[in-house]
Protein backbone atom coordinates (compact mmCIF):
# COMPACT_ATOMS: atom_id res chain seq x y z
CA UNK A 1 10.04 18.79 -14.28
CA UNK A 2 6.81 17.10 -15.99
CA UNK A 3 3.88 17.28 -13.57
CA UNK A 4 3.35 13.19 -12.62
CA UNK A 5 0.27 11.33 -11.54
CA UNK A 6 -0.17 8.50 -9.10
CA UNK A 7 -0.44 6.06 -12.06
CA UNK A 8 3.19 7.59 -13.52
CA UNK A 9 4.34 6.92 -10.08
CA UNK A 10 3.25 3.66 -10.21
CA UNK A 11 4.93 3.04 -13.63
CA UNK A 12 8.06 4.26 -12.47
CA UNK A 13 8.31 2.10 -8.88
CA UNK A 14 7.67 -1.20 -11.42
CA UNK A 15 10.41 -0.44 -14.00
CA UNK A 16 12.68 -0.02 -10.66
CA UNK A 17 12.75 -3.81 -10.68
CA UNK A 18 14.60 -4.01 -14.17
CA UNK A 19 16.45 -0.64 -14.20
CA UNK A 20 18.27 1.95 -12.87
CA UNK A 21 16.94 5.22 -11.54
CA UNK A 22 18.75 6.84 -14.29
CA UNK A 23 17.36 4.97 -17.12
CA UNK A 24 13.98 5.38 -15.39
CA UNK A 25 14.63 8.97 -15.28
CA UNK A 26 15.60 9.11 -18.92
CA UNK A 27 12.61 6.80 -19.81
CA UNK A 28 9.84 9.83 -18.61
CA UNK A 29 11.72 12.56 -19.56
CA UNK A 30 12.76 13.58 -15.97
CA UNK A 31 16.29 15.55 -15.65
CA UNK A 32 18.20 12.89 -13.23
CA UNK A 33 17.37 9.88 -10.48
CA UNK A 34 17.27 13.15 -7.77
CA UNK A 35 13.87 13.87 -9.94
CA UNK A 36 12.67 10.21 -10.18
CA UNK A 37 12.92 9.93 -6.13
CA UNK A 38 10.97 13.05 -5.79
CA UNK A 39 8.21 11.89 -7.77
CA UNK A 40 8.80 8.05 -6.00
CA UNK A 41 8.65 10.19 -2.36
CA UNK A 42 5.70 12.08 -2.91
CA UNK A 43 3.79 8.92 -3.29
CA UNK A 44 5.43 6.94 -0.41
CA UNK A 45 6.84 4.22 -2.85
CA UNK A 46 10.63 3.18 -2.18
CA UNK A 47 13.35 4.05 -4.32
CA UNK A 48 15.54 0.46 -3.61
CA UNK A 49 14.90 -2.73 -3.08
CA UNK A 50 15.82 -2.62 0.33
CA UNK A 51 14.03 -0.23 1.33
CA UNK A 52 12.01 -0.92 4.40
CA UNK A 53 8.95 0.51 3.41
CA UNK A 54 6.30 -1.51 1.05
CA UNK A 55 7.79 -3.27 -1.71
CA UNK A 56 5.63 -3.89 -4.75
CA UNK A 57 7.56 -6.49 -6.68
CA UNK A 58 7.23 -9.45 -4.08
CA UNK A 59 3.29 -9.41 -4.99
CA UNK A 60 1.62 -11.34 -7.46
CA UNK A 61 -0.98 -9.70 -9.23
CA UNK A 62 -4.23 -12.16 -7.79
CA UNK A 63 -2.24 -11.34 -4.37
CA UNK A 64 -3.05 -7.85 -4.68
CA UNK A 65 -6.44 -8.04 -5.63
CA UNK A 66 -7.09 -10.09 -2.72
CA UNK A 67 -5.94 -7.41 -0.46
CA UNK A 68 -7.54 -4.78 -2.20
CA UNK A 69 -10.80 -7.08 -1.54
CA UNK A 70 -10.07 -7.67 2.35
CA UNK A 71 -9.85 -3.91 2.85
CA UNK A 72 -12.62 -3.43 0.22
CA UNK A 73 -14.66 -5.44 2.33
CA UNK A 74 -13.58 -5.25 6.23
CA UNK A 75 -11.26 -2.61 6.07
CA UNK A 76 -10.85 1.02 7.00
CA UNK A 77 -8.94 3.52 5.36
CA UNK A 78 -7.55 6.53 7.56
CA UNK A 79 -6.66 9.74 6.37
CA UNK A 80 -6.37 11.81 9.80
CA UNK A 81 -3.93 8.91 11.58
CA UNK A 82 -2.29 8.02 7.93
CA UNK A 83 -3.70 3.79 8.59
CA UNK A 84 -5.50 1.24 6.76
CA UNK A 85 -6.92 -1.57 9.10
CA UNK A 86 -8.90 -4.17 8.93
CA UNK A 87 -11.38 -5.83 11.76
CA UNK A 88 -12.24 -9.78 10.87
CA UNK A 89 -12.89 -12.94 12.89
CA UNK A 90 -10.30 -14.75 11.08
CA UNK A 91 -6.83 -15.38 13.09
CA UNK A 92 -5.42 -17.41 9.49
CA UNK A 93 -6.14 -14.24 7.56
CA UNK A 94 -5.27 -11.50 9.58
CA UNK A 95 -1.95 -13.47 9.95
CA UNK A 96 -1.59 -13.28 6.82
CA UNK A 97 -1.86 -10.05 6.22
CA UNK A 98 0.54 -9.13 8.59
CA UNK A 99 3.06 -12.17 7.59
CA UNK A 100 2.94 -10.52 3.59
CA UNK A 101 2.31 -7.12 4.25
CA UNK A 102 3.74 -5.91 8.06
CA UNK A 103 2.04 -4.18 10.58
CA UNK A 104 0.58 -4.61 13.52
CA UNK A 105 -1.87 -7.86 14.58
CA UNK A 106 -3.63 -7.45 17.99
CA UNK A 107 -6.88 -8.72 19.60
CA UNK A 108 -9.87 -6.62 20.16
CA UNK A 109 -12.15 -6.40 23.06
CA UNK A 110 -14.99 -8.97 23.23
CA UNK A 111 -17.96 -6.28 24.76
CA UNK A 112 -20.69 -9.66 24.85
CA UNK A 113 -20.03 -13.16 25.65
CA UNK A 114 -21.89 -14.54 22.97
CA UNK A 115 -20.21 -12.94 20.45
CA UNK A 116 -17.25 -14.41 18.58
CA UNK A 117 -13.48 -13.23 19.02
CA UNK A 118 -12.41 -10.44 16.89
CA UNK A 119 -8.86 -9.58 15.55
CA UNK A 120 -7.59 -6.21 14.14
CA UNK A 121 -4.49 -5.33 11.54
CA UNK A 122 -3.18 -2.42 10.55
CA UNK A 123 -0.50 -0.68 8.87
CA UNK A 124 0.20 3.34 9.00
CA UNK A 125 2.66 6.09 7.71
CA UNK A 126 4.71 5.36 4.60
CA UNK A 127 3.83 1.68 4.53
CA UNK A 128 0.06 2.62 4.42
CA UNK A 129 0.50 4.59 1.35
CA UNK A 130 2.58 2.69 -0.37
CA UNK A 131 0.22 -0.47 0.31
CA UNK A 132 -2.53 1.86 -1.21
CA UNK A 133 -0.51 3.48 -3.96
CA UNK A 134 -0.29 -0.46 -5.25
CA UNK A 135 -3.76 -1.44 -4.82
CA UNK A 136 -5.42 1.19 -5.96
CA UNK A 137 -6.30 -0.15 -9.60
CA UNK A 138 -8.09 -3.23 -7.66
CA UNK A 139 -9.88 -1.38 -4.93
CA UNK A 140 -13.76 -1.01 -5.84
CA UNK A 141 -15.37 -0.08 -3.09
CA UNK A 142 -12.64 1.97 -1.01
CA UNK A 143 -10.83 3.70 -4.36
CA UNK A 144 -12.43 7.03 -4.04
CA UNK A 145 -11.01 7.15 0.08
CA UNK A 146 -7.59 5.65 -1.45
CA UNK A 147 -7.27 8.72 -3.68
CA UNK A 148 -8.47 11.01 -0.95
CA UNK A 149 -5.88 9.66 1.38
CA UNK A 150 -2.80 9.72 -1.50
CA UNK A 151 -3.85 13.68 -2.52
């Protein structure tokens, strides 16, 4: 088997939408779909549509940029506990995120009175990396943790 890259990867999970694993396989020189869900596997992306994990396809493109910003700018990525979170004062967004993208939406402790209520989000394990393995070309700030946490 070729040796494949996160940006391969990435290639392969988006021609999922139009073909079969077979004809991906076949497209990047792989030996069967068995080697194209190895390769899909090792960089948490799902194999099927119905997968449970992070799907890539429902996304538009200025979508994922935004996210990439968010966690750019008020997120967290990680590695040790396999999460990307986010802290922000903004109940509309944070619902968002978890409305689009899953995980978990809870308050966080107010330590002073005068200061203003804060929400966290987060998302860990598969659905983590596959958020990352998608965002990656649009993170700026974060994309040097992203490919620390993928490795």
């Amino acid at each position: 088997m070729k040796k494949t890259t996160l940006e391969i990867a990435q290639k392969m999970h988006a021609d999922l939408v139009n073909l079969t694993l077979n004809q991906v396989a076949k497209k990047y020189g792989l030996y069967n779909y068995e080697s194209v869900r190895r390769v899909l596997k090792r960089y948490g992306l799902s194999t099927t549509p119905e997968s449970p994990r992070f799907r890539r396809y429902e996304f538009l493109q200025a979508e994922l940029g935004y996210i990439a910003g968010v966690i750019d700018g008020e997120g967290h990525i990680a590695k040790k506990y396999m999460r990307v979170s986010v802290s922000n004062t903004s109940l509309p967004l944070m619902e968002w995120l978890k409305t689009r993208i899953g995980g978990c939406l809870y308050k966080k402790t107010i330590i002073k009175t005068t200061t203003t209520q804060c929400y966290g989000w987060d998302i860990t394990g598969a659905k983590a990396r596959g958020l990352l393995v998608v965002i990656l070309p649009f993170l700026l700030v974060k994309k040097d943790k992203a490919k620390e946490f993928l490795q």
